[in-house]
N, C-alpha and C. Protein backbone atom coordinates (compact mmCIF):
# COMPACT_ATOMS: atom_id res chain seq x y z
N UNK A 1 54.75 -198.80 67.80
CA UNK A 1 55.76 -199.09 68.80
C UNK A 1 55.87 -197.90 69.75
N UNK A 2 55.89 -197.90 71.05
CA UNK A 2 55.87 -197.22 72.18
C UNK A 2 57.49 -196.74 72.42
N UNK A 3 58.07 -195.46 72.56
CA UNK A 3 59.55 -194.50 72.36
C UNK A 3 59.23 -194.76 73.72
N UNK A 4 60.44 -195.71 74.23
CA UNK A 4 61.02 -195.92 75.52
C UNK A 4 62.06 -194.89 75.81
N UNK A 5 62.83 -193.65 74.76
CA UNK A 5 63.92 -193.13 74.81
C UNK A 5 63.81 -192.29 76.18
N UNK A 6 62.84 -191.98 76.35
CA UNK A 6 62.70 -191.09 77.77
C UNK A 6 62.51 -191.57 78.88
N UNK A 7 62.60 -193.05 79.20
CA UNK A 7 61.74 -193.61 80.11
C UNK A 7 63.29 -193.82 81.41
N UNK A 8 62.91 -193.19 82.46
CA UNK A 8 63.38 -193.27 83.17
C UNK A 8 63.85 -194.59 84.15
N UNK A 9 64.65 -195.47 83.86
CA UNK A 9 64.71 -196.87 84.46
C UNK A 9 64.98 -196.46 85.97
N UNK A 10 64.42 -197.25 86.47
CA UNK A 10 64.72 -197.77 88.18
C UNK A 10 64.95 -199.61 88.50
N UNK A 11 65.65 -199.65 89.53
CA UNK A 11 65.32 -201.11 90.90
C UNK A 11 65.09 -200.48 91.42
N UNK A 12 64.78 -202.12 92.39
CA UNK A 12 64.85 -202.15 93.79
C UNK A 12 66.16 -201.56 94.52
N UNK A 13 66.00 -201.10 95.20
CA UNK A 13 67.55 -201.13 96.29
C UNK A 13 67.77 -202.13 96.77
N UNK A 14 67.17 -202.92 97.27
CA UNK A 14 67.50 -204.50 97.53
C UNK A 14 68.03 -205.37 96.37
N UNK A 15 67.58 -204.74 95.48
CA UNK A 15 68.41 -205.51 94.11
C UNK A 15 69.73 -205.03 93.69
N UNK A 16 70.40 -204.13 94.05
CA UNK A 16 71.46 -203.39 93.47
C UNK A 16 72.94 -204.37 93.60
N UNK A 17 72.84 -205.12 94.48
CA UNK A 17 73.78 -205.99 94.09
C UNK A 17 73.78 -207.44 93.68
N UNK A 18 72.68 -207.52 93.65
CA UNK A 18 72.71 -209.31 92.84
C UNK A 18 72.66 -209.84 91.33
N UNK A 19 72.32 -208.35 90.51
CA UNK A 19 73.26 -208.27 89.44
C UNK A 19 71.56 -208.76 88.18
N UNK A 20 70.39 -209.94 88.95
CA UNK A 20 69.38 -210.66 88.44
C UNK A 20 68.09 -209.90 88.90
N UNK A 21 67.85 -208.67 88.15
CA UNK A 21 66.29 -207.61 88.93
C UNK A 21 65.66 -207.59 87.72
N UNK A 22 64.78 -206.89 88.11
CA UNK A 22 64.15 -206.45 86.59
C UNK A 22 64.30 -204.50 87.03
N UNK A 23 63.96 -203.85 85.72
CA UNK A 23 64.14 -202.18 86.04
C UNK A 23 62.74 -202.18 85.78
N UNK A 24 62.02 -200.78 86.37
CA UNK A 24 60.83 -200.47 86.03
C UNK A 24 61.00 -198.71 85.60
N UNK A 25 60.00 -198.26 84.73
CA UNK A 25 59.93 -196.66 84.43
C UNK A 25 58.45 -196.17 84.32
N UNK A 26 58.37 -195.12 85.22
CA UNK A 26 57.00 -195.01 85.48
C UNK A 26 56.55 -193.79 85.10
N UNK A 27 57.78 -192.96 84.57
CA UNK A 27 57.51 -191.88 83.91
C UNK A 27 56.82 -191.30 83.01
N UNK A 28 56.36 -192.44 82.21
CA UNK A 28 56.04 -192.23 80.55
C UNK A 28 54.53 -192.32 80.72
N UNK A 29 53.60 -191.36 79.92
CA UNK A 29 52.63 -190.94 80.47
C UNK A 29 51.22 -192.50 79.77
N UNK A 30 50.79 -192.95 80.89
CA UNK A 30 49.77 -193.91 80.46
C UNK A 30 50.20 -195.31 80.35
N UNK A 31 51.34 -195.55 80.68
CA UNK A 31 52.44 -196.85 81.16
C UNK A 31 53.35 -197.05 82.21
N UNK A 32 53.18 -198.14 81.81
CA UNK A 32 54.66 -198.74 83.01
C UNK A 32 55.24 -199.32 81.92
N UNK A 33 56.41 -199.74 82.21
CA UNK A 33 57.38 -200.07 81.83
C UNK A 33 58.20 -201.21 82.50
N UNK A 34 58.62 -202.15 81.82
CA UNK A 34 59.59 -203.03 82.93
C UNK A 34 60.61 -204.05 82.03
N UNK A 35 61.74 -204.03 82.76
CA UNK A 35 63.03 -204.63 81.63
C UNK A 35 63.33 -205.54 82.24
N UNK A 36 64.34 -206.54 81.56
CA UNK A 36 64.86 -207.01 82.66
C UNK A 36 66.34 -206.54 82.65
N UNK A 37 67.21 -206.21 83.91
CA UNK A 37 68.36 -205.60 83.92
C UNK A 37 69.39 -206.03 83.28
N UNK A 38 69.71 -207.74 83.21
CA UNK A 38 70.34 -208.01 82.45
C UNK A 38 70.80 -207.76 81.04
N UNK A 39 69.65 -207.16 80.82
CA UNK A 39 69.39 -207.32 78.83
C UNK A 39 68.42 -206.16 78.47
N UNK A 40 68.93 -204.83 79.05
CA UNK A 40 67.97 -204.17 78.30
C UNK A 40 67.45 -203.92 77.28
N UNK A 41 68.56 -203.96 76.25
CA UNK A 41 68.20 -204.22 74.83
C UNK A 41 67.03 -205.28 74.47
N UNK A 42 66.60 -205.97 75.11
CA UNK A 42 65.96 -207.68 75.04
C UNK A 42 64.23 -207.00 74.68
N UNK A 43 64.08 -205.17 75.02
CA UNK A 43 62.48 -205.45 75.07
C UNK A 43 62.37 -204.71 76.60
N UNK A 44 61.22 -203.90 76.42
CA UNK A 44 60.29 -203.87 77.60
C UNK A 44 58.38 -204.72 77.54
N UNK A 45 57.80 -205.11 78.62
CA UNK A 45 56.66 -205.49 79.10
C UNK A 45 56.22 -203.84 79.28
N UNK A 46 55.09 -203.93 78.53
CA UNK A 46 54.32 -202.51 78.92
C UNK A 46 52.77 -202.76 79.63
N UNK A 47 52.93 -202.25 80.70
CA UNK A 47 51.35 -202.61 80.99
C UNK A 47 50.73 -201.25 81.68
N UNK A 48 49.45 -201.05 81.99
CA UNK A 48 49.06 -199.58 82.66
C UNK A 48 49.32 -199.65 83.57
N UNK A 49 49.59 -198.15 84.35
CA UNK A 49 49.52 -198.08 85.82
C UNK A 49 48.52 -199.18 86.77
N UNK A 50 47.50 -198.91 86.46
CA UNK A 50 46.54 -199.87 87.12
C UNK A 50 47.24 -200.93 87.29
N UNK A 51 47.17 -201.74 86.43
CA UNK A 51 47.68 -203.23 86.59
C UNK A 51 48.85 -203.41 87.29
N UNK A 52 49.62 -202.10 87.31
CA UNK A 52 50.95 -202.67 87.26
C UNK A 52 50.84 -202.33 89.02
N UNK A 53 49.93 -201.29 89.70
CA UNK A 53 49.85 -201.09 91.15
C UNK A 53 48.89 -202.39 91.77
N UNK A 54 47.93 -203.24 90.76
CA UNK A 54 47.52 -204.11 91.38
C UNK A 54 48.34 -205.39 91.56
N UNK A 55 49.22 -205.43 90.49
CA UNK A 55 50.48 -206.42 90.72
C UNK A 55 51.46 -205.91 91.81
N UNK A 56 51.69 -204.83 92.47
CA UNK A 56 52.34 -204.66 93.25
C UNK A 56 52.06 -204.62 94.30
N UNK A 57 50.56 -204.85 94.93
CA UNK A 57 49.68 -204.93 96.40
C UNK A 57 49.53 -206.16 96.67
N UNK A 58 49.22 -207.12 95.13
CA UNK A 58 49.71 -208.52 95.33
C UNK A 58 51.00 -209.17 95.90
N UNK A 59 52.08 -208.32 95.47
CA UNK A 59 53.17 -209.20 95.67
C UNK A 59 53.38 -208.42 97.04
N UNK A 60 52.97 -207.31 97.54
CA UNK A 60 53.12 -207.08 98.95
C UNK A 60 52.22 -207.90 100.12
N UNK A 61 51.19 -208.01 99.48
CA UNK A 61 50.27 -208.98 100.68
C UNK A 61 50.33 -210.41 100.41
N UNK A 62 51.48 -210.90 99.66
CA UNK A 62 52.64 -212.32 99.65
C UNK A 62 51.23 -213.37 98.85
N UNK A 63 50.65 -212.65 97.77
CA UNK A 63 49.99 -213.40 96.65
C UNK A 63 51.03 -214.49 96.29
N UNK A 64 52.19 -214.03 96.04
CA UNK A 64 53.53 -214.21 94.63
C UNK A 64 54.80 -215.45 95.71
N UNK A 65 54.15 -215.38 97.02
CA UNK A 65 55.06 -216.16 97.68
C UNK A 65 55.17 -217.34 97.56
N UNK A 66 56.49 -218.12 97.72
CA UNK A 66 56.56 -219.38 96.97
C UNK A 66 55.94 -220.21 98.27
N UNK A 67 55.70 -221.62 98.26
CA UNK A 67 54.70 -222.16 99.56
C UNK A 67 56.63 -222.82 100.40
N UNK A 68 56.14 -222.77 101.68
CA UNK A 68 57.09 -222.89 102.67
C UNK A 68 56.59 -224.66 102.45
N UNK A 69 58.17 -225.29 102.55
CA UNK A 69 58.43 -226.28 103.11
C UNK A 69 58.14 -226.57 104.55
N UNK A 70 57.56 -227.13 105.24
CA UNK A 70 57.87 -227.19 106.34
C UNK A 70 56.96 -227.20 107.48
């Protein structure tokens, strides 16, 4: 089992008031980290840096976007 005790949680700033984000910690050496805010207790998703910067170029170049009505 992977000692989350040090792991520095973050959001979004765009998330800080809708209460439904997930946290991420990128501190911990050879992981990512990611919760969901609601329920930290619930568990973290651990995956490597890698993955976790190729999931994040995806959801910037709108891979993850839902399809427009219209």
């Amino acid at each position: 089992m992977t000692d989350l005790s040090q792991a520095a949680w973050f959001k979004a700033t765009a998330s800080q008031n809708n209460g439904g984000c997930v946290e991420v910690a990128v501190n911990l050496p050879g992981i990512v980290a990611i919760r969901d805010s609601k329920n930290p207790a619930g568990g973290a998703h651990l995956v490597s840096p890698a993955a976790f910067a190729a999931f994040v170029a995806a959801a910037r170049a709108g891979q993850y976007d839902l399809p427009s009505d219209g």
